[in-house]
N, C-alpha and C. Protein backbone atom coordinates (compact mmCIF):
# COMPACT_ATOMS: atom_id res chain seq x y z
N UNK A 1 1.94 5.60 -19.16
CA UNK A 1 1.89 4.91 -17.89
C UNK A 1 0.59 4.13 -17.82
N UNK A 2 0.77 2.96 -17.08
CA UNK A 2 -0.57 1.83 -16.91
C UNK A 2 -0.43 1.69 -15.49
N UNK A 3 -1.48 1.77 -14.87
CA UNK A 3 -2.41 2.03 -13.67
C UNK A 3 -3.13 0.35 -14.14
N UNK A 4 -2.69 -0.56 -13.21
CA UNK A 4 -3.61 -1.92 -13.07
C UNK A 4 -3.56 -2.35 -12.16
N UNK A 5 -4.52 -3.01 -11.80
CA UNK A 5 -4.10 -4.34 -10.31
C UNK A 5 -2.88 -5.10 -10.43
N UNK A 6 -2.46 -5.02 -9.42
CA UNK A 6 -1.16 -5.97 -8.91
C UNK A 6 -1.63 -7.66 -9.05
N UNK A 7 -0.65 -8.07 -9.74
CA UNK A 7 -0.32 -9.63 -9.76
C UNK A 7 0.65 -9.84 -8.75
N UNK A 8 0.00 -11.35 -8.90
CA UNK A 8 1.23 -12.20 -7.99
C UNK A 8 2.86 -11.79 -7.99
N UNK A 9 3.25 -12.00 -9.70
CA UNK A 9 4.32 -12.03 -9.65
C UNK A 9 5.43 -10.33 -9.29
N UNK A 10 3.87 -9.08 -9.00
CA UNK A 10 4.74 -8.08 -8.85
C UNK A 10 5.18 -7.88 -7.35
N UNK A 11 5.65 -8.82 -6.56
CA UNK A 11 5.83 -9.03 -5.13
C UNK A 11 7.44 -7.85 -5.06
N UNK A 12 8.53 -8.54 -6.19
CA UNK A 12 9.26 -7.95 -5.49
C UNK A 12 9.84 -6.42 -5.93
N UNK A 13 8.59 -5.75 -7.32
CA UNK A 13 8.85 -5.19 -7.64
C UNK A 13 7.67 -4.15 -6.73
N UNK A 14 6.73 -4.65 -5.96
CA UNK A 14 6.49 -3.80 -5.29
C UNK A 14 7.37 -3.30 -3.80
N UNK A 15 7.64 -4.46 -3.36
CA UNK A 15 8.77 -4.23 -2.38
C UNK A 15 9.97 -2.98 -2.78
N UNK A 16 10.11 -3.66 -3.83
CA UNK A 16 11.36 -1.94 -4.37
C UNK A 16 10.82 -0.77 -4.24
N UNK A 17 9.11 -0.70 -4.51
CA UNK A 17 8.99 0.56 -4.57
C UNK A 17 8.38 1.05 -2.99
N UNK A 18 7.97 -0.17 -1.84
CA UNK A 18 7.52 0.35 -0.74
C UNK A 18 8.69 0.66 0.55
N UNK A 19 9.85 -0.30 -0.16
CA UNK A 19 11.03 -0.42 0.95
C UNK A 19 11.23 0.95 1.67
N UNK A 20 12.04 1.93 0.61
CA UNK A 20 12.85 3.22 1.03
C UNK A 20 11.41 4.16 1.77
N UNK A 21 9.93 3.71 1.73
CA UNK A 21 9.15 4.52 2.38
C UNK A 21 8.79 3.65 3.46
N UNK A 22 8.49 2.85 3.86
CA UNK A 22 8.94 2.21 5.03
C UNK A 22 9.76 2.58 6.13
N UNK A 23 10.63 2.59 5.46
CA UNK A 23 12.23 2.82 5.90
C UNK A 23 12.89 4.14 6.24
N UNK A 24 11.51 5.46 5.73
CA UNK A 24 11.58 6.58 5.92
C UNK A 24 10.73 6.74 7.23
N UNK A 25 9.81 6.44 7.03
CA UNK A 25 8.96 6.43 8.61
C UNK A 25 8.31 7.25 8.80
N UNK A 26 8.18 8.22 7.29
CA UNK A 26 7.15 9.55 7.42
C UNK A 26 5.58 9.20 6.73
N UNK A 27 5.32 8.34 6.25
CA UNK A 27 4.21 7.93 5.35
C UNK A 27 3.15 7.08 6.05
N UNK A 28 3.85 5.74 6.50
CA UNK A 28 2.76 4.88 6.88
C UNK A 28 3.11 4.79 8.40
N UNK A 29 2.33 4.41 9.65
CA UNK A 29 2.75 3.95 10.61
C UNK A 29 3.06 2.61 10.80
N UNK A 30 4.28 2.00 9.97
CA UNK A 30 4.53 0.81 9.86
C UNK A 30 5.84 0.79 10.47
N UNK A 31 6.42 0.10 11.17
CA UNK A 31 7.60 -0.56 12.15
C UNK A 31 8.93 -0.33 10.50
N UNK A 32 9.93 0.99 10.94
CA UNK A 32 10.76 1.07 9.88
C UNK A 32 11.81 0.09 9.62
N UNK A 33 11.43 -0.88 10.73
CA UNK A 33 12.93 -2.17 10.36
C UNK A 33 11.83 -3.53 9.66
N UNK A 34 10.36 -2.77 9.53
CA UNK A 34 9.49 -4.44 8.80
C UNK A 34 10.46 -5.19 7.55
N UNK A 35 10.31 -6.19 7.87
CA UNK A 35 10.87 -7.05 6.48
C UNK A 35 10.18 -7.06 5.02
N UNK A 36 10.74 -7.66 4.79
CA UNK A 36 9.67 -7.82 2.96
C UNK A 36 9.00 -8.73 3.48
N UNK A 37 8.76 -9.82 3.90
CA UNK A 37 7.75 -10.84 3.77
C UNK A 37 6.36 -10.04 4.99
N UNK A 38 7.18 -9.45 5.70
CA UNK A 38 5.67 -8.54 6.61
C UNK A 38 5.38 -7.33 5.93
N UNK A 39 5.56 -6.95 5.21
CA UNK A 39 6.03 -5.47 4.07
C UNK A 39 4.91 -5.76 3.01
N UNK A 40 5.07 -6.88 2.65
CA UNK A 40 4.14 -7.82 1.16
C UNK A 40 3.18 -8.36 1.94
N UNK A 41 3.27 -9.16 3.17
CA UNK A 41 1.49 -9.44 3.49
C UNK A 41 1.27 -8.09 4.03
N UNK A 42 1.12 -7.56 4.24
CA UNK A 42 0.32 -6.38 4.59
C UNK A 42 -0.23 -5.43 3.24
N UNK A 43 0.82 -4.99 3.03
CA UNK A 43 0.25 -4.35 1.10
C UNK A 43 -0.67 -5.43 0.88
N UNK A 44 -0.31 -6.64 0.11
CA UNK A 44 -1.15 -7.41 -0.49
C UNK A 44 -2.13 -7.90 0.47
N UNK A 45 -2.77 -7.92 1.46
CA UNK A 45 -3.73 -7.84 2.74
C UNK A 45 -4.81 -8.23 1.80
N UNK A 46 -6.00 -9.41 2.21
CA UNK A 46 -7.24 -9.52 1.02
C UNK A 46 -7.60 -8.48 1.10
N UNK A 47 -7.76 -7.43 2.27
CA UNK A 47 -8.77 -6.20 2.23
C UNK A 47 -8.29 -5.62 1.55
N UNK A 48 -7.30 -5.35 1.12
CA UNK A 48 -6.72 -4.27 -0.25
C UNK A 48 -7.20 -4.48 -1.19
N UNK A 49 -7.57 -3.50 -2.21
CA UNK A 49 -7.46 -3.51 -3.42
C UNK A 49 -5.63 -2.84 -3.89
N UNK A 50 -5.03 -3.88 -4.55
CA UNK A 50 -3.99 -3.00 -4.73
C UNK A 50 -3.92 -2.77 -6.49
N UNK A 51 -3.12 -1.44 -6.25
CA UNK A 51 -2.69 -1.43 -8.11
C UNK A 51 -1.33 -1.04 -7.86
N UNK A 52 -0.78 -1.07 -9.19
CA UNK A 52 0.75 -0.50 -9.59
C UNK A 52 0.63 0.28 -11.00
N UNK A 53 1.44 1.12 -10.77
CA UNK A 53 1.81 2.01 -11.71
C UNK A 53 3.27 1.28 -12.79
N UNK A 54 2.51 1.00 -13.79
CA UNK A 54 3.65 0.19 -15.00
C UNK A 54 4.07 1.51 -16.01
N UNK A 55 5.35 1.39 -16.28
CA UNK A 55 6.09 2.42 -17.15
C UNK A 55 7.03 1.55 -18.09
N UNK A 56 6.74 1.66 -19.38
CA UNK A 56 7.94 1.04 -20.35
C UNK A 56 8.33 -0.55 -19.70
N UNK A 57 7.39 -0.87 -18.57
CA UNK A 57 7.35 -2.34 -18.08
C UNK A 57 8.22 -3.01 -16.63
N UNK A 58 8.13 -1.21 -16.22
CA UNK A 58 8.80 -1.44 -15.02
C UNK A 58 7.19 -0.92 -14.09
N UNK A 59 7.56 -1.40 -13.05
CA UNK A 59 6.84 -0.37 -11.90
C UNK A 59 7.32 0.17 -11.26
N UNK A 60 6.78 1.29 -11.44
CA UNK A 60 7.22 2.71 -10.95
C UNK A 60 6.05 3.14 -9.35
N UNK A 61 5.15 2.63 -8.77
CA UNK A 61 4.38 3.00 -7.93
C UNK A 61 3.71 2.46 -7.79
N UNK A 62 2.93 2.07 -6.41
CA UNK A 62 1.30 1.34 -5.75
C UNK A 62 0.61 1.86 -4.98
N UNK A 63 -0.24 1.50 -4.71
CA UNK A 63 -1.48 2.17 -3.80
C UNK A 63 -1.95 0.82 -3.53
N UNK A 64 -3.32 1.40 -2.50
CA UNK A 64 -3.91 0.40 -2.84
C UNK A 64 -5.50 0.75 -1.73
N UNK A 65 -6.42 0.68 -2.02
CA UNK A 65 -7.70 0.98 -1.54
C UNK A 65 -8.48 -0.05 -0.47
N UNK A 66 -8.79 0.62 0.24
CA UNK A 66 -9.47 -0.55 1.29
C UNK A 66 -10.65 0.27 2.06
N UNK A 67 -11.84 -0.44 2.62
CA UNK A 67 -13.08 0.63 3.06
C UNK A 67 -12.61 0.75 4.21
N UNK A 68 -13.04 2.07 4.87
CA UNK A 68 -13.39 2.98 5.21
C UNK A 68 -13.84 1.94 6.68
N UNK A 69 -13.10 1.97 7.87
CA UNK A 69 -13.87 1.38 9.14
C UNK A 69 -14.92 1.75 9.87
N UNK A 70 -16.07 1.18 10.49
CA UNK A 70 -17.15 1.63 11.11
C UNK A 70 -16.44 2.79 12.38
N UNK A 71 -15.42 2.53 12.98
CA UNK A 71 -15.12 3.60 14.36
C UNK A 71 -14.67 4.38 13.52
N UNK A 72 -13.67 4.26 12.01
CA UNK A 72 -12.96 6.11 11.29
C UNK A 72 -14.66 6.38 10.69
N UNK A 73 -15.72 6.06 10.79
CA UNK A 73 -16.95 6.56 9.95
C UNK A 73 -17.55 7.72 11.20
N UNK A 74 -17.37 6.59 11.87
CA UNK A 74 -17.85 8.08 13.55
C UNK A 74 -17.09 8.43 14.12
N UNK A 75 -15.98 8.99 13.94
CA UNK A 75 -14.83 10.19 14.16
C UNK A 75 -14.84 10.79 13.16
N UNK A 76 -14.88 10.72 11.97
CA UNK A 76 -15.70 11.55 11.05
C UNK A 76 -17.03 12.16 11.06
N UNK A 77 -18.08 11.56 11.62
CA UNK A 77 -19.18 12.34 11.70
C UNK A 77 -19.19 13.04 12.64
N UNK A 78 -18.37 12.66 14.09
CA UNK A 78 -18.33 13.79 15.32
C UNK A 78 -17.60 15.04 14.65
N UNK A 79 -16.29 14.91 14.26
CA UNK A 79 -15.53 16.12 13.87
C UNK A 79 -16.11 17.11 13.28
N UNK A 80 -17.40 16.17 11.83
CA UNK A 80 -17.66 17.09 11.12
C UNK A 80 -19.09 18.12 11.98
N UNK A 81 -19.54 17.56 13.28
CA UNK A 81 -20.44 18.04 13.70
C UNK A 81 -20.17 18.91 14.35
């Protein structure tokens, strides 16, 4: 398995893999009827870093990393106090 940043052209092979969790409504707080074109700007968002998980040249999975907001930094430091 290869773990890389997402290209352009993996738009609709990330869509395959974000649709059915979307669409489940247990993962992200995202609207379960979003479309692909609001589905893909949001994943691909500049603030993301995104990657995909490549297998035998399919993708199989994404993520994708983004910092940490100044208000979740101090609801974290209250909690932890």
């Amino acid at each position: 398995m290869l773990i890389r940043p997402a290209a352009d052209g993996d738009r609709n092979a990330i869509w395959n893999v974000i649709e059915p969790i979307i669409r489940a409504g247990e993962t992200y707080t995202l609207p379960r009827n979003m479309d692909k074109t609001a589905a893909i700007e949001y994943w691909l968002y500049e603030a993301h870093e995104v990657f995909v998980a490549e297998e035998n040249g399919d993708i199989v999975g994404t993520y994708f990393l983004q910092a940490i907001s100044k208000a979740a930094v101090g609801t974290l430091q209250t909690a932890a106090t």
